[in-house]
C-alpha atoms as a PDB file:
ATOM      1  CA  UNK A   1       0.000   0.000   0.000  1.00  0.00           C
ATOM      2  CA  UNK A   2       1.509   3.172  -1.222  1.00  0.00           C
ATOM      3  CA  UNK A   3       1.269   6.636   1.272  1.00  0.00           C
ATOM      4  CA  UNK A   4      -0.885   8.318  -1.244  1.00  0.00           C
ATOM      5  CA  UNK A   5      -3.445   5.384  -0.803  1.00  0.00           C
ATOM      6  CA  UNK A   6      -4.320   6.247   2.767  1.00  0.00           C
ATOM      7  CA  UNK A   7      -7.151   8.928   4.338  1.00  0.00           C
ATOM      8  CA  UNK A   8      -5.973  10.961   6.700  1.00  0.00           C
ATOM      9  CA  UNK A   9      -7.630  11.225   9.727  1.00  0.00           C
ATOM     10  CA  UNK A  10      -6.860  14.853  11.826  1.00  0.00           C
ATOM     11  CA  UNK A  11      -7.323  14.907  15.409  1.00  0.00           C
ATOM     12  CA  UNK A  12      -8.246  17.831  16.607  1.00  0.00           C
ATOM     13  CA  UNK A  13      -6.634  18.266  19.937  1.00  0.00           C
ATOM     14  CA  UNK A  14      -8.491  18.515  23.544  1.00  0.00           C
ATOM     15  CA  UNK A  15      -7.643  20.757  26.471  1.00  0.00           C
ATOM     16  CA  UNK A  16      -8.055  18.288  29.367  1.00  0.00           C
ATOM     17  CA  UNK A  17      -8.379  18.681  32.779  1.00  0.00           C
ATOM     18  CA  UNK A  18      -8.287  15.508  35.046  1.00  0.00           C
ATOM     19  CA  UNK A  19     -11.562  14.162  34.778  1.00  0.00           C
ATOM     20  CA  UNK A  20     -10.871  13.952  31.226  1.00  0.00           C
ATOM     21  CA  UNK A  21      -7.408  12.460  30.910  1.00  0.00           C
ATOM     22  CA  UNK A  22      -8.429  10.145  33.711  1.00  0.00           C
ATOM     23  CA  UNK A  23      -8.882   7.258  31.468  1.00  0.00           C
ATOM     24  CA  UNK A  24      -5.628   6.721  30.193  1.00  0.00           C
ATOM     25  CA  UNK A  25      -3.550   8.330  33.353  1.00  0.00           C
ATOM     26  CA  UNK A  26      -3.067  11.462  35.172  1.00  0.00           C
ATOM     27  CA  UNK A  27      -2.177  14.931  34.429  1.00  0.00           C
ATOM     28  CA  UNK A  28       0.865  15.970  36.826  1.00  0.00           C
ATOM     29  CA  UNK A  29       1.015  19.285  37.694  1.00  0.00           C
ATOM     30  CA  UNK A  30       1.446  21.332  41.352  1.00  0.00           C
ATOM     31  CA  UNK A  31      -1.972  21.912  42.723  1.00  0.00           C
ATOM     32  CA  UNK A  32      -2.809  23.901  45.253  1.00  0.00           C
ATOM     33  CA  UNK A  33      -5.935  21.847  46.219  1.00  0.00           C
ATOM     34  CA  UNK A  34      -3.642  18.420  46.583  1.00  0.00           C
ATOM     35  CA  UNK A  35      -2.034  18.061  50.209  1.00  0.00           C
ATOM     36  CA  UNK A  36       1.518  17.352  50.163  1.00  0.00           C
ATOM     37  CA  UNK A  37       2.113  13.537  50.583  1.00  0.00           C
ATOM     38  CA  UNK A  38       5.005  14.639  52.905  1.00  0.00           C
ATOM     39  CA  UNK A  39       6.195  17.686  54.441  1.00  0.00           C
ATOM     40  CA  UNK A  40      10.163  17.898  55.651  1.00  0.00           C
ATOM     41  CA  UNK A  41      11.747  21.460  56.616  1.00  0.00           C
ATOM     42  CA  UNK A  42      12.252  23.262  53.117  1.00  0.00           C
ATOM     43  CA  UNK A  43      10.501  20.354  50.611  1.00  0.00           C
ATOM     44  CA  UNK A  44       6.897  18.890  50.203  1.00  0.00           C
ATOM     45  CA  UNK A  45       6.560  15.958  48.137  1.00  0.00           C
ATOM     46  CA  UNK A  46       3.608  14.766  46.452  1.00  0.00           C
ATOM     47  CA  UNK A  47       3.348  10.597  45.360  1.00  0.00           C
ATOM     48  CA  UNK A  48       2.390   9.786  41.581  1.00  0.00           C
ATOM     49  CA  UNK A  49       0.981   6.004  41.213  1.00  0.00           C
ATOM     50  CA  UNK A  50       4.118   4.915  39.348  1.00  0.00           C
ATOM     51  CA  UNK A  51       3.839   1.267  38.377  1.00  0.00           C
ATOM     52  CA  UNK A  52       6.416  -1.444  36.743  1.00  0.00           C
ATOM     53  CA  UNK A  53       7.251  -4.937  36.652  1.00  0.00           C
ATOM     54  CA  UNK A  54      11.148  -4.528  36.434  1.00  0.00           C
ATOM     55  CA  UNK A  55      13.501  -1.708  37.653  1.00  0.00           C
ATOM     56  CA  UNK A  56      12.377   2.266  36.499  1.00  0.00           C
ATOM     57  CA  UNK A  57      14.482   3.592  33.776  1.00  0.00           C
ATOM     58  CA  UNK A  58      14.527   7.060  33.435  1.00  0.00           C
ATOM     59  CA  UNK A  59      15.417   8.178  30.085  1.00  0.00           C
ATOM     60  CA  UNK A  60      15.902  11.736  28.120  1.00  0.00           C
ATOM     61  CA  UNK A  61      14.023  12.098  24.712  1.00  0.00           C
ATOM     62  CA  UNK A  62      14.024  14.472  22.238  1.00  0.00           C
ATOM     63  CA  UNK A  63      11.214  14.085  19.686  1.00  0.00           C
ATOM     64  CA  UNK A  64      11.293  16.245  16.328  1.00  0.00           C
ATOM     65  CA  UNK A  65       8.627  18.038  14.777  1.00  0.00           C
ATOM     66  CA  UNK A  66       9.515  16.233  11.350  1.00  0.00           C
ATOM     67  CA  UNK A  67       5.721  15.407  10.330  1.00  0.00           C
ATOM     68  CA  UNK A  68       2.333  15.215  11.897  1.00  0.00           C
ATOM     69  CA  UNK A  69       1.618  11.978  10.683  1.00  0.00           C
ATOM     70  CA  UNK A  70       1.188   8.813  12.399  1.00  0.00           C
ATOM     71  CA  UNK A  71      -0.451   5.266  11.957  1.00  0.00           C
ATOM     72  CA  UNK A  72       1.094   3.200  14.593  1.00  0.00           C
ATOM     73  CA  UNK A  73       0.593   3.204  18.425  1.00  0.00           C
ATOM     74  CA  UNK A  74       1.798   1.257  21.166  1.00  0.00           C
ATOM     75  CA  UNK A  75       0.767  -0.289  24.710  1.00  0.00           C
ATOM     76  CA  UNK A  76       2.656  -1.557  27.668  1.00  0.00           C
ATOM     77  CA  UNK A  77       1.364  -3.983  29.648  1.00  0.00           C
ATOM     78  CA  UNK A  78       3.757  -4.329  32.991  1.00  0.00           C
ATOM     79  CA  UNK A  79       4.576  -0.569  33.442  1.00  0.00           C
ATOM     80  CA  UNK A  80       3.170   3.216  33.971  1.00  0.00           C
ATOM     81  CA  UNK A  81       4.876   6.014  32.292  1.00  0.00           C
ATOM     82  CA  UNK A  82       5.935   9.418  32.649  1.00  0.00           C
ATOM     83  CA  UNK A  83       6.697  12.275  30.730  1.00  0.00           C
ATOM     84  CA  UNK A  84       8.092  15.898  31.921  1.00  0.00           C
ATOM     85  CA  UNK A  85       8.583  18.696  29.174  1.00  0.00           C
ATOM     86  CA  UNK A  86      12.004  19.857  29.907  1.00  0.00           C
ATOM     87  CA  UNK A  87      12.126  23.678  28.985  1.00  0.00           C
ATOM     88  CA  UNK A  88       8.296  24.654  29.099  1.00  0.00           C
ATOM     89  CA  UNK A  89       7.878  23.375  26.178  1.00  0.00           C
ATOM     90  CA  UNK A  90       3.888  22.346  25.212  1.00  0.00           C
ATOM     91  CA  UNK A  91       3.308  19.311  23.376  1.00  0.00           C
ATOM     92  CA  UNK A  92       0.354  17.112  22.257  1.00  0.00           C
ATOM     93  CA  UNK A  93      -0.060  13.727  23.786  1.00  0.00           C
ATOM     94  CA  UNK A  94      -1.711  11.390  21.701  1.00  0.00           C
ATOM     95  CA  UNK A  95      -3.310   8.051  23.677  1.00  0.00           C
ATOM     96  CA  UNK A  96      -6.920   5.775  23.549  1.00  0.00           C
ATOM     97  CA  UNK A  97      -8.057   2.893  25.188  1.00  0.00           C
ATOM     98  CA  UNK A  98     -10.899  -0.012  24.011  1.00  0.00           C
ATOM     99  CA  UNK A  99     -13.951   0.651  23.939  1.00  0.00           C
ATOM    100  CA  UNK A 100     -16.105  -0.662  26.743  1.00  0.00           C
ATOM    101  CA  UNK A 101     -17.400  -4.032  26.162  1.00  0.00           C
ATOM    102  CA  UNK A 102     -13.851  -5.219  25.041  1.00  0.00           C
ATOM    103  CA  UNK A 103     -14.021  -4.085  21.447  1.00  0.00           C
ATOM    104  CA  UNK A 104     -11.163  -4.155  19.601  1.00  0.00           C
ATOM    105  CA  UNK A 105      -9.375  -0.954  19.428  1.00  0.00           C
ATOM    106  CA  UNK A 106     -10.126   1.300  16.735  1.00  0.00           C
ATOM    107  CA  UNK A 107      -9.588   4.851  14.998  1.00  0.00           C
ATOM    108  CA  UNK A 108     -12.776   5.985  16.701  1.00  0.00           C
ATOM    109  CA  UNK A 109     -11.016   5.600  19.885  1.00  0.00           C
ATOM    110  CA  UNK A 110      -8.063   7.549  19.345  1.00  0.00           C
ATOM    111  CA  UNK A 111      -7.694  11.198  20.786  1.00  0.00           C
ATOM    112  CA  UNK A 112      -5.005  14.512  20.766  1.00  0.00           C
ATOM    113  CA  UNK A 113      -4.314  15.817  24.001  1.00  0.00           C
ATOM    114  CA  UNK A 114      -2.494  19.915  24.309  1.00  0.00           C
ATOM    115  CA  UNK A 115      -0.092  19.386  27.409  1.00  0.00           C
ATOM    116  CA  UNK A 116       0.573  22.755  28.484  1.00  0.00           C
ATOM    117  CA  UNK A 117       4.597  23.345  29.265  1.00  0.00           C
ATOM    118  CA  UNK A 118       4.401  22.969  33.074  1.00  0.00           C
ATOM    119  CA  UNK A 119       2.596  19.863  33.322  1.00  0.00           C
ATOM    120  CA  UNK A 120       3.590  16.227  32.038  1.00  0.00           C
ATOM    121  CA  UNK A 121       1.488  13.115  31.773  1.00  0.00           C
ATOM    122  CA  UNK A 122       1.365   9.748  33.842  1.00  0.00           C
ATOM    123  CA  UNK A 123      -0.177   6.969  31.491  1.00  0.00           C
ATOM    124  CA  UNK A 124      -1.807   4.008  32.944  1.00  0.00           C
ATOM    125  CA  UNK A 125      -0.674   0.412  32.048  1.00  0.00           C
ATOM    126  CA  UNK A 126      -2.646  -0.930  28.495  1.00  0.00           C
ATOM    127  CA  UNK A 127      -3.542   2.380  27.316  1.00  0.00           C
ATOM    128  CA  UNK A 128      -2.469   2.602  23.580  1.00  0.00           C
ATOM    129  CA  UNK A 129      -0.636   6.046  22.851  1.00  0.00           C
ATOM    130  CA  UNK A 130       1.529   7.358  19.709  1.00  0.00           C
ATOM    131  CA  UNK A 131       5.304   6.640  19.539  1.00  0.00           C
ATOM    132  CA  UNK A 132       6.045  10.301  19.539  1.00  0.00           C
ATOM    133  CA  UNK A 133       4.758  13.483  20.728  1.00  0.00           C
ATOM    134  CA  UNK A 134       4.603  16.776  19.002  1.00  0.00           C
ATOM    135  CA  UNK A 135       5.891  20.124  20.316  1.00  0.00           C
ATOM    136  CA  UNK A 136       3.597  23.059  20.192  1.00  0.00           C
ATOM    137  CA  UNK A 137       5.204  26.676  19.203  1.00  0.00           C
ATOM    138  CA  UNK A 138       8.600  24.617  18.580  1.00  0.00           C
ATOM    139  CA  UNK A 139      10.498  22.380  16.570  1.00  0.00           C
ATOM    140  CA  UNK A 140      11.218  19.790  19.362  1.00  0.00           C
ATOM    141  CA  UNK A 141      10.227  18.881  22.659  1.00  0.00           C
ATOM    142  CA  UNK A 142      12.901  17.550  25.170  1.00  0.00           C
ATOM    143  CA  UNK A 143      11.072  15.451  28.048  1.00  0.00           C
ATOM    144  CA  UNK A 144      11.854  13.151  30.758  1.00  0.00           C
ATOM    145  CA  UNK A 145      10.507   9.728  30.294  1.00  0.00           C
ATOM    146  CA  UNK A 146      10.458   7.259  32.923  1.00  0.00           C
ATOM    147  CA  UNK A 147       9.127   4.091  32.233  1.00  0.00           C
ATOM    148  CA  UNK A 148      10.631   0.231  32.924  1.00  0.00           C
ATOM    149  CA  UNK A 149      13.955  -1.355  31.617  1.00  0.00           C
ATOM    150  CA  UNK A 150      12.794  -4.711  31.028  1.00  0.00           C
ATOM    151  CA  UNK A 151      10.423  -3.264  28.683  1.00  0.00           C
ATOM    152  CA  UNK A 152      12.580  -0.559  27.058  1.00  0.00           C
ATOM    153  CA  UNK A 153      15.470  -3.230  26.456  1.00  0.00           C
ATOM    154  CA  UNK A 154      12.685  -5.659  24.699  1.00  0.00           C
ATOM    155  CA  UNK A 155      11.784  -2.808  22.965  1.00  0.00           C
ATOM    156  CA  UNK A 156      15.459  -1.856  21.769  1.00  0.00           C
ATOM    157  CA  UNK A 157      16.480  -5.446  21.023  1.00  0.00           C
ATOM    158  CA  UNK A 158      13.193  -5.390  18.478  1.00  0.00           C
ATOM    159  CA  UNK A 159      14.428  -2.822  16.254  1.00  0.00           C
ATOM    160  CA  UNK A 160      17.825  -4.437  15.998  1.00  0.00           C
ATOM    161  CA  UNK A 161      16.150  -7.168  14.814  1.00  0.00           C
ATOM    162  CA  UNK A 162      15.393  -9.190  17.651  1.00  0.00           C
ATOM    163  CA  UNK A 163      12.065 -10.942  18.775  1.00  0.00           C
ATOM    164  CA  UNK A 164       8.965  -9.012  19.165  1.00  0.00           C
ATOM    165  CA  UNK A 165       8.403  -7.858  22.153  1.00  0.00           C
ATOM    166  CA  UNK A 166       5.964  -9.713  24.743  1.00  0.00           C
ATOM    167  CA  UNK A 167       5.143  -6.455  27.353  1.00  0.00           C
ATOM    168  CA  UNK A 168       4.326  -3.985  24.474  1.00  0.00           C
ATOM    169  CA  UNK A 169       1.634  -4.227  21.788  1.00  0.00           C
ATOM    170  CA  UNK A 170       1.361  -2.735  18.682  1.00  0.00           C
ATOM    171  CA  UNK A 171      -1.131  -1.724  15.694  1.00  0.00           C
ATOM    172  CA  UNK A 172      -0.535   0.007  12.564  1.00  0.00           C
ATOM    173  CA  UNK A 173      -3.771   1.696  11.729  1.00  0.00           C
ATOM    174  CA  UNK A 174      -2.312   1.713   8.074  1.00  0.00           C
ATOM    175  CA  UNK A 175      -2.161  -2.195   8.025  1.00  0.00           C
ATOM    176  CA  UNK A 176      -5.418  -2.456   9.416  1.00  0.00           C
ATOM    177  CA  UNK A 177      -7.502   0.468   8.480  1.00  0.00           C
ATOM    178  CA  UNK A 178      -5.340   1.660   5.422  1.00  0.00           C
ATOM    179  CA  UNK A 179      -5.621   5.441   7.585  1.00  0.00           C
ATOM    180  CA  UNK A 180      -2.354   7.457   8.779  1.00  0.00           C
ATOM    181  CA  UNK A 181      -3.912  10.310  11.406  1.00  0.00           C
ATOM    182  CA  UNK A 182      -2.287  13.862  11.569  1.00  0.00           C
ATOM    183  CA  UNK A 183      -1.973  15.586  14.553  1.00  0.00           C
ATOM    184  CA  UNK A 184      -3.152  19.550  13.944  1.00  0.00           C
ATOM    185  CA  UNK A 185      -1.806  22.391  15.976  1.00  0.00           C
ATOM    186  CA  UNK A 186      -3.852  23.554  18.907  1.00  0.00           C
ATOM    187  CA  UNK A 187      -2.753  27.242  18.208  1.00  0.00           C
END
């Protein structure tokens, strides 16, 4: 199937809040409504529900800006992640889960998120979400990604040509669906 054979599907992007994201994780930001999980002389520290079958592995990414369009998405199925903007950088977060009634996963349940600079995004385990994320007003975002090792090494050893891996899932909406989405610019 050639590029040119494909519809393009935009997603228009969404300014959640937490009820919203709460589906496929957690918007972390400072709140001034949240207690402080502890409080020690000058710090206060607040808990995120960090999950993962194998030890964390905190990572530094820098994704480009090189095109809008996507067709394949990924899961993970023993691990949370994380993702920081480093820089106050905005970005757009794209992520779905099944339908309820365990239908498979589809275009329809695909959505755009606009992540402002000072917040980042906790994802849940098994919720499906782009392989990169877009900057807003810039050419790149840097962010902090934490996720687990075990399943970043599987992940690494399948693009050198090693076995698929068995904690992450993937679908190509172009194999499946012949569509490629394009993620437009909140601004």
């Amino acid at each position: 199937m050639t590029v040119s054979n494909l519809k393009t599907v935009p997603l228009a992007c969404n300014m959640p809040d937490d009820a919203d994201f709460s589906p496929y994780g957690r918007i972390v930001q400072y709140s001034h409504e949240s207690p402080a999980n502890l409080k020690s002389g000058s710090v206060e520290s607040w808990l995120l529900p960090f999950e993962s079958a194998s030890p964390a592995h905190i990572m530094f990414n820098r994704y480009h800006n090189n095109d809008r369009r996507f067709s394949v998405m990924e899961k993970h199925l023993d691990v949370t992640q994380c993702f920081f903007p480093l820089g106050n950088t905005p970005f757009i977060m794209v992520v779905g889960v099944e339908s309820q009634g365990n239908q498979p996963f589809s275009v329809d349940d695909v959505k755009a998120f606009y992540i402002r600079g000072d917040q980042g995004v906790l994802l849940w385990r098994n919720v499906w979400h782009s392989l990169a994320r877009f900057a807003v007003g810039s050419d790149h975002i840097d962010l902090a990604f934490i996720t687990d090792r075990s399943t970043q090494d599987e992940i690494e050893s399948s693009l050198a040509g090693g076995e698929a891996p068995s904690r992450t899932l993937f679908t190509d909406f172009k194999n499946t669906d012949e569509i490629q989405f394009l993620v437009r610019d909140p601004l």
